[in-house]
PDB file of N, CA and C in Angstrom:
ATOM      1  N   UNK A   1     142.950 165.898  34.502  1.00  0.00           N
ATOM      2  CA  UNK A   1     142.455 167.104  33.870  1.00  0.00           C
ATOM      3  C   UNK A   1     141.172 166.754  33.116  1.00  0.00           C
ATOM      4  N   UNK A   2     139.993 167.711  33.554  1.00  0.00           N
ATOM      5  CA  UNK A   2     138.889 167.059  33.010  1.00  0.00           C
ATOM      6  C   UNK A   2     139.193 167.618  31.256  1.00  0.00           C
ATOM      7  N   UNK A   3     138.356 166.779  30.413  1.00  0.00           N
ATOM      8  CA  UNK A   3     138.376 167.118  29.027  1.00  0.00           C
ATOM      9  C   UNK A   3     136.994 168.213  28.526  1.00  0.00           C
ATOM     10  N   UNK A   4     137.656 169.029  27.590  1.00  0.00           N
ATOM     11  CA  UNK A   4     136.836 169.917  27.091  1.00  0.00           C
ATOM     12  C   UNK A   4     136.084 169.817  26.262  1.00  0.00           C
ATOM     13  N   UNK A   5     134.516 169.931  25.914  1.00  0.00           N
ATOM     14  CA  UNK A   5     133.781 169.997  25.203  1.00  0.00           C
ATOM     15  C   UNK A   5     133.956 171.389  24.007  1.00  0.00           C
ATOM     16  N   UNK A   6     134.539 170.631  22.636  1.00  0.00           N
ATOM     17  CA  UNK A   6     134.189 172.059  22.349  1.00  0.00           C
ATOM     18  C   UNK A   6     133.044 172.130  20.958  1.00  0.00           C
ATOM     19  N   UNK A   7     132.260 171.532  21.235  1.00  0.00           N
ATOM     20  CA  UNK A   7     131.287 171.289  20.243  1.00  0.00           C
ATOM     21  C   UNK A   7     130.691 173.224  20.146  1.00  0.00           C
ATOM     22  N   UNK A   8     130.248 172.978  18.967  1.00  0.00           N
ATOM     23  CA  UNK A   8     129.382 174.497  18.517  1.00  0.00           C
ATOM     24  C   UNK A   8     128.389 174.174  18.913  1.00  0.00           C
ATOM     25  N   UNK A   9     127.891 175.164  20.272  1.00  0.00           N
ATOM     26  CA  UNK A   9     126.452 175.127  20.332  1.00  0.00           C
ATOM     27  C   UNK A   9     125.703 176.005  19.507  1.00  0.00           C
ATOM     28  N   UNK A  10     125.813 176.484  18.820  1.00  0.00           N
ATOM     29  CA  UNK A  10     125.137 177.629  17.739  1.00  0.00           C
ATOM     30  C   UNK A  10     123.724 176.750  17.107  1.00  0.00           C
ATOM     31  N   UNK A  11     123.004 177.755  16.848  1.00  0.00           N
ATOM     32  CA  UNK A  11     122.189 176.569  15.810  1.00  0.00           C
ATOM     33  C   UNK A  11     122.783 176.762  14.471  1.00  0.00           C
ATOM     34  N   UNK A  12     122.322 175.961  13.676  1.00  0.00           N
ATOM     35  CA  UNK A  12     122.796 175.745  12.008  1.00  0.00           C
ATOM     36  C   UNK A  12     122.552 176.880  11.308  1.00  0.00           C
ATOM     37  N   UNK A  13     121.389 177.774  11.808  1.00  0.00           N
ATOM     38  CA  UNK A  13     121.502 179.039  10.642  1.00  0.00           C
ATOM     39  C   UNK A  13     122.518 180.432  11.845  1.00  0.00           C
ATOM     40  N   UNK A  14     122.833 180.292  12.587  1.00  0.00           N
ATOM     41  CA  UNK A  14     123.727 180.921  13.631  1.00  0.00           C
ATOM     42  C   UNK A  14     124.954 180.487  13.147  1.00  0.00           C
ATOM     43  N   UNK A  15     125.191 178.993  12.959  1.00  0.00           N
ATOM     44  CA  UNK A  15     126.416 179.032  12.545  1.00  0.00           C
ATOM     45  C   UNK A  15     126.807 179.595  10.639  1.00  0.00           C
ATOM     46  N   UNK A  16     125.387 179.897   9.474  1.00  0.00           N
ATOM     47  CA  UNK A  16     125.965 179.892   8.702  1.00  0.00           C
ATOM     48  C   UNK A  16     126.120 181.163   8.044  1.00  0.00           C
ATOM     49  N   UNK A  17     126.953 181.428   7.288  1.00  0.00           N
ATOM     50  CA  UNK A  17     127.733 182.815   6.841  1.00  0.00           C
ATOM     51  C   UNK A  17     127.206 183.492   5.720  1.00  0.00           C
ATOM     52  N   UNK A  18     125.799 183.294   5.529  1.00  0.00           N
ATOM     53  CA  UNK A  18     124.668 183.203   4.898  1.00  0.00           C
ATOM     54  C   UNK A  18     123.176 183.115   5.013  1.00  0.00           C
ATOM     55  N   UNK A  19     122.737 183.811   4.402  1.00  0.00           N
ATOM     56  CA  UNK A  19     121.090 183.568   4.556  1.00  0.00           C
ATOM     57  C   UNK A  19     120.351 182.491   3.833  1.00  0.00           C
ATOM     58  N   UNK A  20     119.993 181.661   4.071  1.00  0.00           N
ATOM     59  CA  UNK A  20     118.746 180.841   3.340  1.00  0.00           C
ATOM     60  C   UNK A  20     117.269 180.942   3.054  1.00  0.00           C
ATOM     61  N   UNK A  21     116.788 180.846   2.078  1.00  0.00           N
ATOM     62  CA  UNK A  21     115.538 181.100   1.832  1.00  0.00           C
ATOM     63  C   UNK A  21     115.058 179.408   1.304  1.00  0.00           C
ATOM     64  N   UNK A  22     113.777 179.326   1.019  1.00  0.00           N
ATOM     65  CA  UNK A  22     113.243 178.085   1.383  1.00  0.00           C
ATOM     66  C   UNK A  22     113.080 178.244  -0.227  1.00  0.00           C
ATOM     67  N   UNK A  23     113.748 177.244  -0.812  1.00  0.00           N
ATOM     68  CA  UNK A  23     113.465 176.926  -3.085  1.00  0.00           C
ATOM     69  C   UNK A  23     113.818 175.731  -2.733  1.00  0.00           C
ATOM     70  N   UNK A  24     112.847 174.785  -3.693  1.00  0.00           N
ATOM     71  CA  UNK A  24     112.473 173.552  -4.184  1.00  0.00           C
ATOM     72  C   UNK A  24     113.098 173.408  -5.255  1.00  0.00           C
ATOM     73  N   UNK A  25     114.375 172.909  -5.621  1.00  0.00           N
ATOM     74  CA  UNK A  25     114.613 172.723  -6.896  1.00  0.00           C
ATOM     75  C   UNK A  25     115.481 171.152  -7.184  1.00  0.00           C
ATOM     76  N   UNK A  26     115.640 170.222  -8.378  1.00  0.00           N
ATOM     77  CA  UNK A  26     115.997 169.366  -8.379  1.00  0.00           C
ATOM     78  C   UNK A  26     117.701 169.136  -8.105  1.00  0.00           C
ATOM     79  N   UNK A  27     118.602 168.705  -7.771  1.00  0.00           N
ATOM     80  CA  UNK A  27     119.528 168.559  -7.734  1.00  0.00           C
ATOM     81  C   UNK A  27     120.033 167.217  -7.906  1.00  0.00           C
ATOM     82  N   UNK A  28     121.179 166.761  -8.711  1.00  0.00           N
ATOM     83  CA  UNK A  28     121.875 165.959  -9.553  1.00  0.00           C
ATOM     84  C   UNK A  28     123.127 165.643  -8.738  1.00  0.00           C
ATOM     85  N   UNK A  29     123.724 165.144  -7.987  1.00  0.00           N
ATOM     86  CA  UNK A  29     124.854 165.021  -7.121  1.00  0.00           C
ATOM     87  C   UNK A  29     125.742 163.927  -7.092  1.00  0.00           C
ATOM     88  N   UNK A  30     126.586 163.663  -6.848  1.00  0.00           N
ATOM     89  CA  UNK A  30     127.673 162.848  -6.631  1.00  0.00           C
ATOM     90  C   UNK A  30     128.683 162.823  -5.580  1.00  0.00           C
ATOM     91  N   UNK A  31     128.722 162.071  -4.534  1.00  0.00           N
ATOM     92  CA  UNK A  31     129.725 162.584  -3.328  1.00  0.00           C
ATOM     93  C   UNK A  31     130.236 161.102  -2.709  1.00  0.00           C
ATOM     94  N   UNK A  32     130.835 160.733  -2.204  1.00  0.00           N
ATOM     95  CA  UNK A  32     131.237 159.275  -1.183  1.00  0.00           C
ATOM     96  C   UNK A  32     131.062 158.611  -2.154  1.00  0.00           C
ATOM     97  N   UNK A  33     130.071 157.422  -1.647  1.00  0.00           N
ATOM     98  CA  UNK A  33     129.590 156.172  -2.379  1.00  0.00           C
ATOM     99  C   UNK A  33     128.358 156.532  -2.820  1.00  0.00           C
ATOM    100  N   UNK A  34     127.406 157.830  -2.692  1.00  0.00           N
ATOM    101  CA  UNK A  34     126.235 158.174  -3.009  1.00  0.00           C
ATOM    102  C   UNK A  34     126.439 158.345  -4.706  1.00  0.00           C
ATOM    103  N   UNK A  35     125.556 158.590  -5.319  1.00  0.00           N
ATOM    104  CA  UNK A  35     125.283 159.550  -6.907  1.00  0.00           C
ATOM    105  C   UNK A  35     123.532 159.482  -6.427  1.00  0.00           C
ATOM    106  N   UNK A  36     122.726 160.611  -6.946  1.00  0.00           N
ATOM    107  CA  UNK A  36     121.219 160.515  -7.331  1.00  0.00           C
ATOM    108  C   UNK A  36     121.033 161.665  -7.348  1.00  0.00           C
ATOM    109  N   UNK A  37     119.326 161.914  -7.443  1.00  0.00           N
ATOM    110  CA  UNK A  37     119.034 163.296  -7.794  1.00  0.00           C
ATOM    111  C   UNK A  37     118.314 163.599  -6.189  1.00  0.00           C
ATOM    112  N   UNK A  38     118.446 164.627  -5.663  1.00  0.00           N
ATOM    113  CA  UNK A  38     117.755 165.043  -4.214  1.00  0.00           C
ATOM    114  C   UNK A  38     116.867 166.166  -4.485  1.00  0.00           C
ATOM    115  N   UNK A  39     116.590 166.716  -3.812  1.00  0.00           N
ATOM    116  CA  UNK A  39     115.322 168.321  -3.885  1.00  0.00           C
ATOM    117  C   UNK A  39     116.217 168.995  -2.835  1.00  0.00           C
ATOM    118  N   UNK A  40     116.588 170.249  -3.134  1.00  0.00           N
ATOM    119  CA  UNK A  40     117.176 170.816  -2.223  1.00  0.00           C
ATOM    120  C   UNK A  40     115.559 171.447  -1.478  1.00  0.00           C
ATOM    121  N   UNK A  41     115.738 172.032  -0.082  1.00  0.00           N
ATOM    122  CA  UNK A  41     114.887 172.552   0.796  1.00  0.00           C
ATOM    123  C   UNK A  41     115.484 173.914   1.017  1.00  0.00           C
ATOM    124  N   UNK A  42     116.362 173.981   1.130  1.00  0.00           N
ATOM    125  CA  UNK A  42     116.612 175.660   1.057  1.00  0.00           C
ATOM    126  C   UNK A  42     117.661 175.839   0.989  1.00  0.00           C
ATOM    127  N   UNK A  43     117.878 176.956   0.247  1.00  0.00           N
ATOM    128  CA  UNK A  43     119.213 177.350  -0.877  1.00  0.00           C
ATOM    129  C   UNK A  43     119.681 178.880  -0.389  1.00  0.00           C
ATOM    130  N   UNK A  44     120.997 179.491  -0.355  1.00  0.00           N
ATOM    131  CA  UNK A  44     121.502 180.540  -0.052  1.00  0.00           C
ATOM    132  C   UNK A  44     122.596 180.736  -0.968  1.00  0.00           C
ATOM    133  N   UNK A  45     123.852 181.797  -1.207  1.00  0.00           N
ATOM    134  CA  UNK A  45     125.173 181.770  -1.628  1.00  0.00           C
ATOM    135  C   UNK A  45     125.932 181.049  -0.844  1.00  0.00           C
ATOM    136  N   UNK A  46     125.773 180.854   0.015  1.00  0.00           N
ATOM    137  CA  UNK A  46     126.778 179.834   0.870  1.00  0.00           C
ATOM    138  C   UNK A  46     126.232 178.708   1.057  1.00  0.00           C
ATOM    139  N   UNK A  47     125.447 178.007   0.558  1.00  0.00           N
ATOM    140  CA  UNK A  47     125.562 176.846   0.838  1.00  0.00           C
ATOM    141  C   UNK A  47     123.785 176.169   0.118  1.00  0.00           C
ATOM    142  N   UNK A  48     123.208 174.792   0.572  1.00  0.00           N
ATOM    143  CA  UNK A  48     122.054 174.737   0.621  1.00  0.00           C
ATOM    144  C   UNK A  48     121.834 172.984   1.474  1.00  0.00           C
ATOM    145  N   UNK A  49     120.483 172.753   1.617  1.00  0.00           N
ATOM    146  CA  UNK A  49     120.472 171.852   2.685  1.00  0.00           C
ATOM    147  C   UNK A  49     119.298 171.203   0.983  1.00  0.00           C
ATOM    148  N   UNK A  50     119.845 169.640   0.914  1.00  0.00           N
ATOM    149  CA  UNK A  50     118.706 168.742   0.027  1.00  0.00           C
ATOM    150  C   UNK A  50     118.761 167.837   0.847  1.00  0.00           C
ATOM    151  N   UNK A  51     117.467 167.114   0.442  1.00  0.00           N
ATOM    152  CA  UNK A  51     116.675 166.059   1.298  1.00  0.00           C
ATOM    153  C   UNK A  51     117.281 164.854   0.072  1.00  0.00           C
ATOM    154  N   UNK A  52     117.588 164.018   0.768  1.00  0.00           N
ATOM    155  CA  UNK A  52     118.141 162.519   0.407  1.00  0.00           C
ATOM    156  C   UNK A  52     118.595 161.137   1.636  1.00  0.00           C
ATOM    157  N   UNK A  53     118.404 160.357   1.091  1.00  0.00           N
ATOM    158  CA  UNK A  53     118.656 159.251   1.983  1.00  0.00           C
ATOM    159  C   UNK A  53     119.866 158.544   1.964  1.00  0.00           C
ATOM    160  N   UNK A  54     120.645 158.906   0.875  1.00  0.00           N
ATOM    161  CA  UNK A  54     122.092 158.645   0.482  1.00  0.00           C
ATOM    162  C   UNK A  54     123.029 158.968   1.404  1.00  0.00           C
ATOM    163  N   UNK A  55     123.897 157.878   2.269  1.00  0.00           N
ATOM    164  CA  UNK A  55     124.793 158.203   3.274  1.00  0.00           C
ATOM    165  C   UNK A  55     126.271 158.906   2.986  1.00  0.00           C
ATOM    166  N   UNK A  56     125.951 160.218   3.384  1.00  0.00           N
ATOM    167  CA  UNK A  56     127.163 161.113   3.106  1.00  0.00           C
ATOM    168  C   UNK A  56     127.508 161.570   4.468  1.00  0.00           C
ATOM    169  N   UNK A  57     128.458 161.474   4.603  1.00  0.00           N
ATOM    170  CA  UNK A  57     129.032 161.793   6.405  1.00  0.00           C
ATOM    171  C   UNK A  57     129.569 163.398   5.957  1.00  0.00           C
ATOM    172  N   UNK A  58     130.059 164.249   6.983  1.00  0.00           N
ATOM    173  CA  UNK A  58     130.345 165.224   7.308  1.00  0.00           C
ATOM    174  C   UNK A  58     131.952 164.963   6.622  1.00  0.00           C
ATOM    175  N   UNK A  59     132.040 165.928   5.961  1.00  0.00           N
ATOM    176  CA  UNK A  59     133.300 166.229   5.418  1.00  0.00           C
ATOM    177  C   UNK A  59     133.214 164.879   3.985  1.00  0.00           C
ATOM    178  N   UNK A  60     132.217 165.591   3.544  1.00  0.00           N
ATOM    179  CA  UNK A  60     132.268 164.257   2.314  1.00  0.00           C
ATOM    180  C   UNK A  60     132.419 165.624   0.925  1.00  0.00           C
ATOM    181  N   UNK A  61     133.571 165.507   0.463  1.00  0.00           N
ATOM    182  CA  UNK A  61     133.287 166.200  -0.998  1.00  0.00           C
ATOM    183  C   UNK A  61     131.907 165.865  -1.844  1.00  0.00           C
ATOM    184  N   UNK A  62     131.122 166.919  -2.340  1.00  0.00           N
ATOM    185  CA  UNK A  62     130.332 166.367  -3.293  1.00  0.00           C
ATOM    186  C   UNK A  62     130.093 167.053  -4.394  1.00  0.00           C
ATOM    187  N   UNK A  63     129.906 166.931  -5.763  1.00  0.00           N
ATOM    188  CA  UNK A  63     129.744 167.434  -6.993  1.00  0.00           C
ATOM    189  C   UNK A  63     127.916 167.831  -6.660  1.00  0.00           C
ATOM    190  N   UNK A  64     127.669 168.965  -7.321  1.00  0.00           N
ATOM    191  CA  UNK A  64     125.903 168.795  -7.459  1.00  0.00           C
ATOM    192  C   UNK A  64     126.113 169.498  -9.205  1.00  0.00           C
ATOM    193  N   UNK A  65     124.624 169.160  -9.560  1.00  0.00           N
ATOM    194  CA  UNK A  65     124.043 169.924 -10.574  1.00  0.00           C
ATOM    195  C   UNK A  65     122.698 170.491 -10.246  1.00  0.00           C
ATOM    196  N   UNK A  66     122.156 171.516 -10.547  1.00  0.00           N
ATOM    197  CA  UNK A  66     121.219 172.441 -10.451  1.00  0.00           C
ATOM    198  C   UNK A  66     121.019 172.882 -11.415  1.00  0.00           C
ATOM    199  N   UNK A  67     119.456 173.750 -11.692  1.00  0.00           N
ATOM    200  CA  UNK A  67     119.004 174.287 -12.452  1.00  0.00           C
ATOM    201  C   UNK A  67     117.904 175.261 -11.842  1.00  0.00           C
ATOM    202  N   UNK A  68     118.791 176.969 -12.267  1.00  0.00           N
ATOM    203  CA  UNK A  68     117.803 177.493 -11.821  1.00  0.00           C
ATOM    204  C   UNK A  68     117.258 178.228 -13.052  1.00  0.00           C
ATOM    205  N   UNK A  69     116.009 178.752 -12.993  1.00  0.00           N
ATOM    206  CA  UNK A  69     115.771 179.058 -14.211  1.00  0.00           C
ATOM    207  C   UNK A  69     116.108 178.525 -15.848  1.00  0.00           C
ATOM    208  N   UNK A  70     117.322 179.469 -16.654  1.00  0.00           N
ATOM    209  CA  UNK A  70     117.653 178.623 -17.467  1.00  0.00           C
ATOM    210  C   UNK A  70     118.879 178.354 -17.409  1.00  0.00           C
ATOM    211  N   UNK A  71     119.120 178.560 -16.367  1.00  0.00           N
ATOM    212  CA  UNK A  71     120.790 178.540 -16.403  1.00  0.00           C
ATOM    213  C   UNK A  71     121.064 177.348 -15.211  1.00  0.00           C
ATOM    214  N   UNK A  72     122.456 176.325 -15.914  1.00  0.00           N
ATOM    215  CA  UNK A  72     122.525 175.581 -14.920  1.00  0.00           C
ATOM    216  C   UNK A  72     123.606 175.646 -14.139  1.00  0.00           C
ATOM    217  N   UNK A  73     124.253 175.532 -13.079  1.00  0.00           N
ATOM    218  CA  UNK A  73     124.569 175.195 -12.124  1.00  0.00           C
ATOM    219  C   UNK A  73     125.474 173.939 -11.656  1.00  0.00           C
ATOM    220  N   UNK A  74     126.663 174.107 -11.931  1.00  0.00           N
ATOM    221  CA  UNK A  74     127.575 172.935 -11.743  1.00  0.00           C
ATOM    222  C   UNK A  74     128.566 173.621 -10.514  1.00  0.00           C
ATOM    223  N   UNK A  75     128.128 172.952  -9.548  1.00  0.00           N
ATOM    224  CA  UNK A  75     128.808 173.276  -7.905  1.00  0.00           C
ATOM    225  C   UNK A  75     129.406 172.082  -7.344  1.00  0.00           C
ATOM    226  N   UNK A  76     130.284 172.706  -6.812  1.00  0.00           N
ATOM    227  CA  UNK A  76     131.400 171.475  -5.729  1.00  0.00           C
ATOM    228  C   UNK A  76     130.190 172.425  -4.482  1.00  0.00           C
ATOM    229  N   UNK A  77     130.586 171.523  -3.264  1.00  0.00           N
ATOM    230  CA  UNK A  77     130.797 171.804  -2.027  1.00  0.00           C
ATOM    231  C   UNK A  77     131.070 170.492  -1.044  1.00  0.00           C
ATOM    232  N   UNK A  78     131.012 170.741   0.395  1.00  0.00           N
ATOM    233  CA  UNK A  78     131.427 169.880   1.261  1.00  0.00           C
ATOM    234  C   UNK A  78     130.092 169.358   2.184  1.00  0.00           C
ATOM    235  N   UNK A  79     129.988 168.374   2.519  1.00  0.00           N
ATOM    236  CA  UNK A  79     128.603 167.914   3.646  1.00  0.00           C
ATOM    237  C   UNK A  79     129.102 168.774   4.992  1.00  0.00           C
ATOM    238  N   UNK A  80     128.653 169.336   5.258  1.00  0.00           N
ATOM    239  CA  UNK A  80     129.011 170.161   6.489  1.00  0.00           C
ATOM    240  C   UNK A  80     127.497 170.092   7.952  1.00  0.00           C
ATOM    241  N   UNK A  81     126.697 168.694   7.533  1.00  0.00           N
ATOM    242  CA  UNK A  81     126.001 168.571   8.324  1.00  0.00           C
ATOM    243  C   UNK A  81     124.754 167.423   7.754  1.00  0.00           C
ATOM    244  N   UNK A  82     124.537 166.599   8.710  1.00  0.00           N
ATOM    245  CA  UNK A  82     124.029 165.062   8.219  1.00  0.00           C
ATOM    246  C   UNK A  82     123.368 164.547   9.159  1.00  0.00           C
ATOM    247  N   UNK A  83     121.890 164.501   8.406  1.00  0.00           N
ATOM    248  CA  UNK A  83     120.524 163.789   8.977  1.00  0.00           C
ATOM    249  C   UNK A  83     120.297 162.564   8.878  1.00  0.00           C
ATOM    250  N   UNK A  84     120.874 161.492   9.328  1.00  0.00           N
ATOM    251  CA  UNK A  84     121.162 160.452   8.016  1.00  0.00           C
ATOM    252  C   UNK A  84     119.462 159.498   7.381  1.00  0.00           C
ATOM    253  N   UNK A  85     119.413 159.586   6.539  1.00  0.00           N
ATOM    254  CA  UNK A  85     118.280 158.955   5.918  1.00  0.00           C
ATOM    255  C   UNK A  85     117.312 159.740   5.873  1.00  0.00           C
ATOM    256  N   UNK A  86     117.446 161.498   5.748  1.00  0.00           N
ATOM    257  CA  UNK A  86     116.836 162.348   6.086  1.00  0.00           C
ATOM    258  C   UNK A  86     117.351 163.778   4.668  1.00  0.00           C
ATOM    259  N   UNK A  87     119.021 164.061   5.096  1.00  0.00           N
ATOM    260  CA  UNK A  87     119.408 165.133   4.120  1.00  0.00           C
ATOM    261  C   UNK A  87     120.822 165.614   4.798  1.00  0.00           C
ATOM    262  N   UNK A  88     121.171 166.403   4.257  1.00  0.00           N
ATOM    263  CA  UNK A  88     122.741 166.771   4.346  1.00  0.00           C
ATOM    264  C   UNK A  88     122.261 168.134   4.201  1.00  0.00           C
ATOM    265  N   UNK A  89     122.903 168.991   5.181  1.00  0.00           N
ATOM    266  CA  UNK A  89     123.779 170.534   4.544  1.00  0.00           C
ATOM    267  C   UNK A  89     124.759 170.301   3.773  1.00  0.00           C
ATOM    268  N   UNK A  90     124.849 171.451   2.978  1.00  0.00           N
ATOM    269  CA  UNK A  90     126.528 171.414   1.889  1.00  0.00           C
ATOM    270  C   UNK A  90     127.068 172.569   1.931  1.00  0.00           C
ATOM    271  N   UNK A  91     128.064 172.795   2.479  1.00  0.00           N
ATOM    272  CA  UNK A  91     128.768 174.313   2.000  1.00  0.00           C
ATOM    273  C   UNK A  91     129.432 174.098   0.522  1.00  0.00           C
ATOM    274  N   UNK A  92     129.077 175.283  -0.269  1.00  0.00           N
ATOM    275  CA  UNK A  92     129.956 175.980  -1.547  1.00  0.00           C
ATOM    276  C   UNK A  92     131.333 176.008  -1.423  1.00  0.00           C
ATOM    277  N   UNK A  93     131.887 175.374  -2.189  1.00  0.00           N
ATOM    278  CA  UNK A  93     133.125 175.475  -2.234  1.00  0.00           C
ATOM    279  C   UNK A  93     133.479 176.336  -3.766  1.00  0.00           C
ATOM    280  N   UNK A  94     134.240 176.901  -3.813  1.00  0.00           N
ATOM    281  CA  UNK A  94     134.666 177.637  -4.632  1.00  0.00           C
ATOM    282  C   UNK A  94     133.713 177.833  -5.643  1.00  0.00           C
ATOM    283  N   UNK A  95     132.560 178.885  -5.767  1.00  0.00           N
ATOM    284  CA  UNK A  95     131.552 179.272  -5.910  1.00  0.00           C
ATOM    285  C   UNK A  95     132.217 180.438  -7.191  1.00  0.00           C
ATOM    286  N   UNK A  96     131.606 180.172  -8.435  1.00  0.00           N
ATOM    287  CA  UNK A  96     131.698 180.953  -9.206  1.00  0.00           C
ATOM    288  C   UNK A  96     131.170 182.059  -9.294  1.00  0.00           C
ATOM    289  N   UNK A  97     131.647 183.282  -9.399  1.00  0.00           N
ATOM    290  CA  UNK A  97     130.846 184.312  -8.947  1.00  0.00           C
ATOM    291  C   UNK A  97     129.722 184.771  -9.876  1.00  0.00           C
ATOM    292  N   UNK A  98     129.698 184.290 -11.284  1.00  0.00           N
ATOM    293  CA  UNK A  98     128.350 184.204 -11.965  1.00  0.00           C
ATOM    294  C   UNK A  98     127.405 183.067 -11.453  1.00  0.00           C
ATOM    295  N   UNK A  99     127.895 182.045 -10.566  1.00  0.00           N
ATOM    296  CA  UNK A  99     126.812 181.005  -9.934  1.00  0.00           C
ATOM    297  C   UNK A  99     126.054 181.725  -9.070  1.00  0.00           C
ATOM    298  N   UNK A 100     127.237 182.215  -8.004  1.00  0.00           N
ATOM    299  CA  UNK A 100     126.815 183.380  -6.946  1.00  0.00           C
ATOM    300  C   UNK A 100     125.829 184.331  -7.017  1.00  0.00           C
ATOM    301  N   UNK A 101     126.132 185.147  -8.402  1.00  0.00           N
ATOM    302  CA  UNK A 101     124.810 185.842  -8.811  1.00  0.00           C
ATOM    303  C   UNK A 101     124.121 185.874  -9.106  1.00  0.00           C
ATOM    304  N   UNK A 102     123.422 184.356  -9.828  1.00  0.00           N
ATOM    305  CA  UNK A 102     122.175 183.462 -10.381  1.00  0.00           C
ATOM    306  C   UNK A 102     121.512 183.258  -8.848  1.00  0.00           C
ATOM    307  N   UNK A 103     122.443 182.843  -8.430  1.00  0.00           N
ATOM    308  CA  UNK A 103     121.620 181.848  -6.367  1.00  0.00           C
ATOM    309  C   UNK A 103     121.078 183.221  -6.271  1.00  0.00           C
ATOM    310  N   UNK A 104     121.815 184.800  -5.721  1.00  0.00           N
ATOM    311  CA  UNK A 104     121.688 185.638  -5.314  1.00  0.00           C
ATOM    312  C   UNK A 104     120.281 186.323  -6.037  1.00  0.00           C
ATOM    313  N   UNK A 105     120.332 186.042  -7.288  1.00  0.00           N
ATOM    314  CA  UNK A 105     119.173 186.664  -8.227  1.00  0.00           C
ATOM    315  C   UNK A 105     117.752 185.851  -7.694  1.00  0.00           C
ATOM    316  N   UNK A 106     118.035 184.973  -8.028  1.00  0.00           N
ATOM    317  CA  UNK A 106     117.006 183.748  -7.572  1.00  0.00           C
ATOM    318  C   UNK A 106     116.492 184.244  -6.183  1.00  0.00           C
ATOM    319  N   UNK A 107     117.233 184.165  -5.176  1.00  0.00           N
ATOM    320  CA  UNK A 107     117.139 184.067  -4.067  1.00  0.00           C
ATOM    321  C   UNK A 107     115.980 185.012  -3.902  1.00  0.00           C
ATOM    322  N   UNK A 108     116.244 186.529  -4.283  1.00  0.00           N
ATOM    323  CA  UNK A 108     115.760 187.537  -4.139  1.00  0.00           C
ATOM    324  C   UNK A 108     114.578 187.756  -5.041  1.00  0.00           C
ATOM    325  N   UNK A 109     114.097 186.822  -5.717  1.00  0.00           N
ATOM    326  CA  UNK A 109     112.737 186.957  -6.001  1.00  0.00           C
ATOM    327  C   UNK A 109     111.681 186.370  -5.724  1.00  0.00           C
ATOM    328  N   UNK A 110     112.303 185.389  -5.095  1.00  0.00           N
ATOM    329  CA  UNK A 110     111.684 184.184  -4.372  1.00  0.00           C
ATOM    330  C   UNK A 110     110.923 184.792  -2.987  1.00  0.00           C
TER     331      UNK A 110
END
């Protein structure tokens, strides 16, 4: 019996449950064996993609800190996609819904 491929061919913003817009902001993180600060490249409510060289594999819990405006930003999410020596996607994990509406505020003036 031949074996099935069942990889997602989607692309990455096809697969995500969210819109992204392109914000530069510092981020503070902790996940695997990584800790440092990265630049995220683009940020949504569901999720955001930062540039780092820190090896975090897919399905790596990670803590971040953010700052948008004046308000900061203490988020879990998961590596849900890995460039390695390049950057990680992260999905939001249990997303506070006043975080939600800071990203969302942000988002939309940007």
């Amino acid at each position: 019996m031949a074996e099935t491929d069942h990889t997602d061919a989607r692309s990455a913003s096809e697969r995500r449950g969210s819109d992204r817009k392109k914000l530069i902001v510092d981020v503070r993180f902790e996940g695997g064996d990584g800790t440092g600060i990265a630049n995220t490249r683009d940020i949504g409510s569901g999720g955001l993609y930062m540039t780092t060289t820190a090896p975090l594999d897919i399905g790596t819990p990670i803590f971040m800190t953010l700052t948008l405006g004046a308000r900061t930003l203490n988020v879990h999410g998961t590596v849900v996609y890995s460039d390695p020596g390049h950057g990680v996607g992260v999905r939001f994990r249990d997303l506070d819904p006043d975080d939600e509406a800071v990203l969302t505020g942000e988002l939309e003036t940007n």
